[in-house]
Protein backbone atom coordinates (compact mmCIF):
# COMPACT_ATOMS: atom_id res chain seq x y z
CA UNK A 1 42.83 60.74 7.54
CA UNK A 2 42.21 57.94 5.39
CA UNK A 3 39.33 56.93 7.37
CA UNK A 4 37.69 60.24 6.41
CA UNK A 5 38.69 60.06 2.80
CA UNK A 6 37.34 56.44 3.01
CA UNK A 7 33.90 58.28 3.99
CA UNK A 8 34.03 61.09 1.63
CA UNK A 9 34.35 58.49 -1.19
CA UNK A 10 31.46 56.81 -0.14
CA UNK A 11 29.06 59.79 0.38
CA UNK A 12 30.13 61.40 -2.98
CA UNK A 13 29.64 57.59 -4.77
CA UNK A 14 25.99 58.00 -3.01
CA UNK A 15 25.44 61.36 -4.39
CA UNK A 16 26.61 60.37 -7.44
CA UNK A 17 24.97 57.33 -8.20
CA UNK A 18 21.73 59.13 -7.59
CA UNK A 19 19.37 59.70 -10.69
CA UNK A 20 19.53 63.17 -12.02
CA UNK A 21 15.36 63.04 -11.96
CA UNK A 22 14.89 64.02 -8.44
CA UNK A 23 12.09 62.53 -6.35
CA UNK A 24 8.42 64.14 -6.32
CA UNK A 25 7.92 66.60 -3.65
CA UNK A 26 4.88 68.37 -2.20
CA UNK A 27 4.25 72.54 -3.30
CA UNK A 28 4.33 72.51 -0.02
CA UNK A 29 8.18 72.00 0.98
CA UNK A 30 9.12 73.53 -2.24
CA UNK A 31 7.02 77.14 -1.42
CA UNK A 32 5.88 79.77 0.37
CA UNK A 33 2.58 81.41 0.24
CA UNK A 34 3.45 85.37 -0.57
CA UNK A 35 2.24 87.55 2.53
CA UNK A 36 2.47 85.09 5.13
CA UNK A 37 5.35 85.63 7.34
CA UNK A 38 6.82 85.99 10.73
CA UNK A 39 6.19 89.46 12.32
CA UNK A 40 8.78 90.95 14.30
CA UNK A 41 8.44 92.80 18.04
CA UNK A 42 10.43 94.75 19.79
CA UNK A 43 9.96 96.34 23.31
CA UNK A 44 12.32 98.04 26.37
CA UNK A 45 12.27 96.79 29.60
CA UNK A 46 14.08 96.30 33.00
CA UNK A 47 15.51 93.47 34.69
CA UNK A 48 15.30 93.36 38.35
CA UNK A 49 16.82 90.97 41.00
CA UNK A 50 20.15 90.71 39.69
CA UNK A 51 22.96 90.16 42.44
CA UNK A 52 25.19 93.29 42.00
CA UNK A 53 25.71 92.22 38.26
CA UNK A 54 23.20 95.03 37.20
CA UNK A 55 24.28 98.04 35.31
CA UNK A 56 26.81 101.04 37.50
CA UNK A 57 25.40 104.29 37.96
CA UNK A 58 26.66 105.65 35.21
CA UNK A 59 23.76 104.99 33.21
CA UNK A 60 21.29 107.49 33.88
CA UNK A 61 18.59 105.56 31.38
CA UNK A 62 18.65 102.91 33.71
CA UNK A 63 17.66 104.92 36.90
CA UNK A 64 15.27 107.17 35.34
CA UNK A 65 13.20 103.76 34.10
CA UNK A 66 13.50 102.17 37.45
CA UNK A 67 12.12 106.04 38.44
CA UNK A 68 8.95 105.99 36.13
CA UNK A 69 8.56 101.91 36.71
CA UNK A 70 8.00 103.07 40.96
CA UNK A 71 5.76 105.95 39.87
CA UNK A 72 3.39 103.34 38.61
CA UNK A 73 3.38 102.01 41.64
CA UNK A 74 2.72 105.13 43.77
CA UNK A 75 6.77 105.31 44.72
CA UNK A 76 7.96 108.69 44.42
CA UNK A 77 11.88 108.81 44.70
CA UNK A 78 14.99 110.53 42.99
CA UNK A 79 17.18 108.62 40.47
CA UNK A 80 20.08 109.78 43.01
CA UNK A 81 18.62 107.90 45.46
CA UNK A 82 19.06 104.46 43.41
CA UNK A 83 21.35 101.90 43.35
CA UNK A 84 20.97 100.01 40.03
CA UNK A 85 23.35 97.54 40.52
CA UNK A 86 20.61 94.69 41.03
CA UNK A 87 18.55 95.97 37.77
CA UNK A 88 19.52 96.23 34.00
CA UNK A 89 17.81 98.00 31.51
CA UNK A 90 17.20 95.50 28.14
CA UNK A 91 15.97 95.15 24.85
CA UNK A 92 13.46 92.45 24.35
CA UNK A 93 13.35 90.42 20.58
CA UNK A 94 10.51 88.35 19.32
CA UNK A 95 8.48 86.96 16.69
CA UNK A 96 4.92 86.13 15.83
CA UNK A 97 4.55 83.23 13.87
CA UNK A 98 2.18 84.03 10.94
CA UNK A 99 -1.31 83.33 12.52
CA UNK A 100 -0.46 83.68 16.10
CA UNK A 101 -3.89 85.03 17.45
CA UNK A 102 -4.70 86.69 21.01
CA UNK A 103 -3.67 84.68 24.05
CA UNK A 104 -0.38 82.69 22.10
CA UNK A 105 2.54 82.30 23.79
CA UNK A 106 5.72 82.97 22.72
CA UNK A 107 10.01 83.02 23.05
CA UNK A 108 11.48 86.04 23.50
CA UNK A 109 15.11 86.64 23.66
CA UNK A 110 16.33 89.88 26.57
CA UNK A 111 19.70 91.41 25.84
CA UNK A 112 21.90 94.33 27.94
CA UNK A 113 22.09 97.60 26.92
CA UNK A 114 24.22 99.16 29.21
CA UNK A 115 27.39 97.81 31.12
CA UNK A 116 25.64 94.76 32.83
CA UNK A 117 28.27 92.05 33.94
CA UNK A 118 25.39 89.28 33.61
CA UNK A 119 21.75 88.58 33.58
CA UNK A 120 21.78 85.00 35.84
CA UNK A 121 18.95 85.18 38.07
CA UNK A 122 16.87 88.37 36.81
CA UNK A 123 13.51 88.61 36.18
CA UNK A 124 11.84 90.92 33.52
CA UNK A 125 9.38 93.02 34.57
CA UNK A 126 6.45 93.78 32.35
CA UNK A 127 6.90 95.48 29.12
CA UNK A 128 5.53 95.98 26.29
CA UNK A 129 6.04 95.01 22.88
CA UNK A 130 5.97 96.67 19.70
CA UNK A 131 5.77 96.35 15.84
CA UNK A 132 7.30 98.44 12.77
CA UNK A 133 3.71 99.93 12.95
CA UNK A 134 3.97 101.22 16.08
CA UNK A 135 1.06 99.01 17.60
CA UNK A 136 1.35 96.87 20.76
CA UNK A 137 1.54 93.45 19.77
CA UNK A 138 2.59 91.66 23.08
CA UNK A 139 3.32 92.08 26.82
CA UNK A 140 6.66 90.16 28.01
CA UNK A 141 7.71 88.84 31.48
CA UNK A 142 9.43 86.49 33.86
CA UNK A 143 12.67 84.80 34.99
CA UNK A 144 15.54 84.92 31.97
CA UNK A 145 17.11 81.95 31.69
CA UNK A 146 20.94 82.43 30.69
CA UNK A 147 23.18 79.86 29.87
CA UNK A 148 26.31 81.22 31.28
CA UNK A 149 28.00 83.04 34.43
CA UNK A 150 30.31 86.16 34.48
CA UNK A 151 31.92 86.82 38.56
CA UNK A 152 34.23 89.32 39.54
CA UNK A 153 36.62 89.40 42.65
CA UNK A 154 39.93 91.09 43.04
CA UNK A 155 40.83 91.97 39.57
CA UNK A 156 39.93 88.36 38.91
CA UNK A 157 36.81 87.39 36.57
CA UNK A 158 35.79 84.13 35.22
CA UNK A 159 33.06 83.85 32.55
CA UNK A 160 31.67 81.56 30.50
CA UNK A 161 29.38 81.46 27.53
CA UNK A 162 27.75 84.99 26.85
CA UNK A 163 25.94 86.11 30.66
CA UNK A 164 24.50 89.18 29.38
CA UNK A 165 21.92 87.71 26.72
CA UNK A 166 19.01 85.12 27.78
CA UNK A 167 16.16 83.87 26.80
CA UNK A 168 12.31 83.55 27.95
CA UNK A 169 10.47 80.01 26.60
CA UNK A 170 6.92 81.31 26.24
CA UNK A 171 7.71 84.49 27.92
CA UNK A 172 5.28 86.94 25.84
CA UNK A 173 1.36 86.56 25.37
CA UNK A 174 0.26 87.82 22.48
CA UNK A 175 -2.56 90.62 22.78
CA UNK A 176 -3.23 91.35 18.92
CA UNK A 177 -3.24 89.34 15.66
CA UNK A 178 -0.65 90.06 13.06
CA UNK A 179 -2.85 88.34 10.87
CA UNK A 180 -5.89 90.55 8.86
CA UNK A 181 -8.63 89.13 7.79
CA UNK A 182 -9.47 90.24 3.83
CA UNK A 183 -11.73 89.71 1.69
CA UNK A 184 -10.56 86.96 -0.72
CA UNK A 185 -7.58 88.23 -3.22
CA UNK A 186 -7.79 88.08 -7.25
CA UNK A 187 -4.79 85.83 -6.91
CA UNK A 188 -2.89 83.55 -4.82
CA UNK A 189 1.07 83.74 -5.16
CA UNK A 190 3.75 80.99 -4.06
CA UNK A 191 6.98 82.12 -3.81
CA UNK A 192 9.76 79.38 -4.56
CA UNK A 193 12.29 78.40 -1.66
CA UNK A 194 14.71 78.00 -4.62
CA UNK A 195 14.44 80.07 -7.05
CA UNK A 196 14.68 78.16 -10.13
CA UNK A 197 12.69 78.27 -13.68
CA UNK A 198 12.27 74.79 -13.78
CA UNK A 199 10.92 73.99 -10.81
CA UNK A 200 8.64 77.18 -11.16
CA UNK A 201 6.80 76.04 -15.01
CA UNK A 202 6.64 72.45 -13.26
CA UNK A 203 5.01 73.56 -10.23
CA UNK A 204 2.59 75.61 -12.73
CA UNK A 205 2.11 72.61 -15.45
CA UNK A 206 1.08 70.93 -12.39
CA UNK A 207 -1.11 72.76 -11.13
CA UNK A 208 -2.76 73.09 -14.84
CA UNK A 209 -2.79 69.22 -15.51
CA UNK A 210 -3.56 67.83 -11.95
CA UNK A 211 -5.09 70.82 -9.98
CA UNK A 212 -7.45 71.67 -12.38
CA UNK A 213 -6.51 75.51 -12.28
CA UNK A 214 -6.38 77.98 -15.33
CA UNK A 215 -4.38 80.90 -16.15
CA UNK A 216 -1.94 79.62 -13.86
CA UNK A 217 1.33 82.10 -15.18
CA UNK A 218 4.87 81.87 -14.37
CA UNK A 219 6.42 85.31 -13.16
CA UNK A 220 9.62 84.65 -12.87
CA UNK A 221 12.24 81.76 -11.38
CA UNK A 222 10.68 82.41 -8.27
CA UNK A 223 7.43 83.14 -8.33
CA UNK A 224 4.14 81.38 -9.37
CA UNK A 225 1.14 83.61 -9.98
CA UNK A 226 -2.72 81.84 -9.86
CA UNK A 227 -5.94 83.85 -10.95
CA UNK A 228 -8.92 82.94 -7.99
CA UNK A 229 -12.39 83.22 -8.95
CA UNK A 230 -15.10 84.80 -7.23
CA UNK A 231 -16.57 82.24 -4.27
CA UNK A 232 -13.53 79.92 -4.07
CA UNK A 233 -12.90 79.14 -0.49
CA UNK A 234 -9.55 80.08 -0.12
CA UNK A 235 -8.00 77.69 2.44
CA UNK A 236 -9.40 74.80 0.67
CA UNK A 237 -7.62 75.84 -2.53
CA UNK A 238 -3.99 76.82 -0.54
CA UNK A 239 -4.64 72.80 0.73
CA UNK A 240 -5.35 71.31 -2.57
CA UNK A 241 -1.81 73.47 -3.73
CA UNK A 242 0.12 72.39 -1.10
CA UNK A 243 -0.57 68.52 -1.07
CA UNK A 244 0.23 68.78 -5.52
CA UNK A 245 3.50 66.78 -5.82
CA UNK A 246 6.43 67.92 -8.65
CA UNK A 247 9.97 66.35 -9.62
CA UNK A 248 12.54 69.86 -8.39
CA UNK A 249 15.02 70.55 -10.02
CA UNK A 250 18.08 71.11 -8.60
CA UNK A 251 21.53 73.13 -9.63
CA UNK A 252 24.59 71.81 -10.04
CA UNK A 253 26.23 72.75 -7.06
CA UNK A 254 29.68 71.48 -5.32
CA UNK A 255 29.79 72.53 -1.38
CA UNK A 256 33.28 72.69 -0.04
CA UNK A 257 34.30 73.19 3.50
CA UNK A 258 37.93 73.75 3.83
CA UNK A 259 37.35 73.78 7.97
CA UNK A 260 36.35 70.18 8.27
CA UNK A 261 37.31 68.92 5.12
CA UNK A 262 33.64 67.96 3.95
CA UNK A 263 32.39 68.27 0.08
CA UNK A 264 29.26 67.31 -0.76
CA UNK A 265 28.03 66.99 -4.92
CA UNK A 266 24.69 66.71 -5.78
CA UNK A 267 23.41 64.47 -8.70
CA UNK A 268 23.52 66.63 -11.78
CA UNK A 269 27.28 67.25 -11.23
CA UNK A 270 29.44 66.54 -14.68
CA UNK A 271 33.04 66.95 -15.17
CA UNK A 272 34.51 67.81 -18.63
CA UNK A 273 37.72 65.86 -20.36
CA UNK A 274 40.76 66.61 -17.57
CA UNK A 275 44.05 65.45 -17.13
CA UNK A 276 45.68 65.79 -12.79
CA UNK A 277 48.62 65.60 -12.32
CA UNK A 278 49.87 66.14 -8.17
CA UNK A 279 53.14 66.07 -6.72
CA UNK A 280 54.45 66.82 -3.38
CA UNK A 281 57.43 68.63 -2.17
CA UNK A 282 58.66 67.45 1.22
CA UNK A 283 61.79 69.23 2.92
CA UNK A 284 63.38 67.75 5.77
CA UNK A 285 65.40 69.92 8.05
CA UNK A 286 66.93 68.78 10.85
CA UNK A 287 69.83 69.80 13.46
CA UNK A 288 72.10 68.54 15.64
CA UNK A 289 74.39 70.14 18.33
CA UNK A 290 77.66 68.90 19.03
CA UNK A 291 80.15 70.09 22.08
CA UNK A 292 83.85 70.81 20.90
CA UNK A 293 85.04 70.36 24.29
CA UNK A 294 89.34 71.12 24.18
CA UNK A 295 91.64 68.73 25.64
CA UNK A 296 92.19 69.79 29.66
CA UNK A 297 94.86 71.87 29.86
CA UNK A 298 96.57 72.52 33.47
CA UNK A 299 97.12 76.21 32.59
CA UNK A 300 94.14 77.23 29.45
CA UNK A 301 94.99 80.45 27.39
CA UNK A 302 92.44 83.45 27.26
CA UNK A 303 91.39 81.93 23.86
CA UNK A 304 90.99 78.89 24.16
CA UNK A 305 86.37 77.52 25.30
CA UNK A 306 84.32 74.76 25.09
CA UNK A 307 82.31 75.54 21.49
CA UNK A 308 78.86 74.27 20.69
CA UNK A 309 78.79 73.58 16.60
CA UNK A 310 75.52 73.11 15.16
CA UNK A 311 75.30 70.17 12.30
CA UNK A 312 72.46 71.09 10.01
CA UNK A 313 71.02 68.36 7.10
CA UNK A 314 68.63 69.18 4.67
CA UNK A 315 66.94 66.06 3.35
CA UNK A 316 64.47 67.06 0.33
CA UNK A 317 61.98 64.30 -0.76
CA UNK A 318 59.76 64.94 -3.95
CA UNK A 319 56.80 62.17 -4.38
CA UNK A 320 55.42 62.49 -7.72
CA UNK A 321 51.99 60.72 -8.60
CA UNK A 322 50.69 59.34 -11.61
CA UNK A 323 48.22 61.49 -13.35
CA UNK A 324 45.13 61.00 -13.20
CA UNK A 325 42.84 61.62 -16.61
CA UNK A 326 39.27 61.63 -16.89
CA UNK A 327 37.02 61.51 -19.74
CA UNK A 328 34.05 63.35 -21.07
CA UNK A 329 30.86 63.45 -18.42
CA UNK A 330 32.78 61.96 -15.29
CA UNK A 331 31.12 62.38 -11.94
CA UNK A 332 32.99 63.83 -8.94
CA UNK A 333 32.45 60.68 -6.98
CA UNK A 334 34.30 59.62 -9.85
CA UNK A 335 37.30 61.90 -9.43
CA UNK A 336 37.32 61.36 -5.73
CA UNK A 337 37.63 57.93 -6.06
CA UNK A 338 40.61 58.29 -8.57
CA UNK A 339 42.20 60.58 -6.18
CA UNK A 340 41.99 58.37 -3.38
CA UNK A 341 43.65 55.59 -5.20
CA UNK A 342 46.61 57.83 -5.35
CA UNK A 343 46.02 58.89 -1.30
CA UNK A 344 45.63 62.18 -1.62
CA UNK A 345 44.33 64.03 1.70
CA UNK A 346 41.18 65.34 1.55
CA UNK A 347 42.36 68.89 2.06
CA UNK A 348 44.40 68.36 -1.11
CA UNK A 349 40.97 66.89 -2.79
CA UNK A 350 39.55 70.01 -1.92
CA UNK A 351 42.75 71.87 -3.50
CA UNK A 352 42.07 69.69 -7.01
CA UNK A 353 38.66 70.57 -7.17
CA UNK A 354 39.46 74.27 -6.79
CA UNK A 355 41.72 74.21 -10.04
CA UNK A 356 39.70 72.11 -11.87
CA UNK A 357 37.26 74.71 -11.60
CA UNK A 358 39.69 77.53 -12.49
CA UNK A 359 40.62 75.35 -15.69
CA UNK A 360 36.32 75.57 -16.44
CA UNK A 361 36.17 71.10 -16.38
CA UNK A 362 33.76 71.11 -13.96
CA UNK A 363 30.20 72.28 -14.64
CA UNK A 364 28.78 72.99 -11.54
CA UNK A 365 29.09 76.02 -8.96
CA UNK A 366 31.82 75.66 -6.60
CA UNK A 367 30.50 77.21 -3.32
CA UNK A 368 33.46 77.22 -0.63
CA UNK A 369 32.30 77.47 2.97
């Protein structure tokens, strides 16, 4: 414990002792172009060449795709006729990035819809998939790869991880562009990771004073609006944006994690005038048995058996620290280091933090994890 204290201290000193000016970053890490995104695909298909771990009979979806899938291949049969414990039928997930273009390859992820035990050793078949528009975007297939087992014997079943999702690397091709092609737009619009005012009339003074760019407007904390003129080549503009370099600035933010017993502060952190005071309360109880045994008697009396009598103590111990008062504009490293001076567990650092919040001394959100 006081090893991790020990390295709390230090990476909260660090934080601390940072300057509240943050470093120049590029547009580029601090932005996002409005419009270009991921696209997301969806598609149903089958998985075949599963050993017995396929879905029951019971579902009838299952057996009339494996129907229509044979039909395609001139196989007429009855879904009675089916056993579909070697197939599953599946959803199939997956995204375009945003200029993925014909002949791209990409992950999709294959998950059970119906009462499959596992998906080790299948294979997708085919299939299509689909945007929110309706249009085919890309055709998946090939061997899932799952990192996990599910078997079944006697009433017995061992399983690990989660058998009945996998995962193709590079499994779909992509047959159409998500991607249009426009004509050049009035205006370009970067969308802030962060929203944050600051950051967003920095990013636009910047772009005024060093990118050469008028009317360059400020919508709100997170977006930046910029007029383009007739004839600009667009992605040499987006490049020039992206490579301009501003000072972010950042919110005062603590980030607690009661699990592991982490904070993290970032520079602009402050603490107003507070006085701490901690004590601890620690009760004792212990017990111990002893045997009243009676002295041996040649002929005993009904009443008369060897009694066990429990001896109880109750040792309370109350540890009472000094307080511990900062001033005016303290840092947390500050406090933390004060608190470890009177070895207080992290968990109860956390605990201090949390009510010095409450009392409105420290200026800075408290985000608990």
């Amino acid at each position: 414990m006081k090893s991790i204290t020990a390295a709390l201290t230090g990476l909260l000193l660090c934080l601390s002792a940072t300057q509240v000016l943050a470093a120049e970053v590029r547009i580029k890490e601090l932005t996002r172009i409005q419009g270009v995104r991921d696209y997301s695909v969806i598609g149903y298909g089958l998985v075949v060449g599963l050993a017995g771990s396929g879905d029951s009979e019971r579902n009838r979806a299952t057996r009339q795709a494996l129907v229509n899938t044979l039909k395609n291949f001139n196989v007429n049969v009855a879904d009675n006729d089916l056993n579909t414990r070697n197939t599953a039928a599946v959803m199939i997930t997956g995204s375009l990035r945003s200029f993925s273009e014909t002949g791209d390859k990409i992950d999709v992820e294959v998950s059970s819809l119906g009462d499959a035990r596992s998906l080790l050793g299948g294979t997708l078949l085919m299939t299509p998939l689909y945007g929110p528009d309706e249009k085919l975007y890309a055709l998946a297939q090939g061997p899932v790869s799952v990192g996990g087992f599910a078997f079944e014997a006697n009433a017995n079943s061992v399983q690990k991880n989660h058998p009945t999702v996998g995962r193709i690397p590079r499994g779909a091709s992509v047959e159409r562009s998500a991607f249009s092609e426009e004509s050049t737009p009035n205006r370009l619009v970067l969308i802030l990771n962060e929203p944050d005012y600051t950051t967003a009339q920095r990013i636009a003074d910047t772009l005024t004073s060093q990118g050469g760019l008028s009317g360059v407007r400020v919508a709100h904390a997170a977006k930046v609006e910029i007029p383009v003129t007739p004839g600009t080549t667009l992605p040499r503009l987006i490049s020039r944006i992206e490579n301009l370099s501003v000072a972010p600035d950042y919110a005062a933010r603590v980030v607690v994690n009661e699990r592991t017993g982490t904070v993290v502060a970032g520079a602009n952190v402050r603490l107003g005038e507070v006085n701490i005071s901690q004590g601890n309360l620690n009760v004792v109880i212990s017990t111990k048995f002893q045997v009243s045994q009676p002295v041996a008697l040649i002929r005993p009396g009904a009443n008369v058996s060897t009694v066990v009598v429990p001896d109880t103590e109750i040792d309370v111990r109350e540890e009472q620290f000094p307080p511990v008062q900062l001033a005016e504009g303290a840092k947390v490293g500050d406090l933390v280091q004060a608190l470890n001076r009177i070895k207080l567990s992290t968990r109860e650092i956390i605990t201090v933090l949390q009510a010095i919040k409450q009392a409105g001394a420290l200026h800075a959100e408290l985000i608990i994890q």
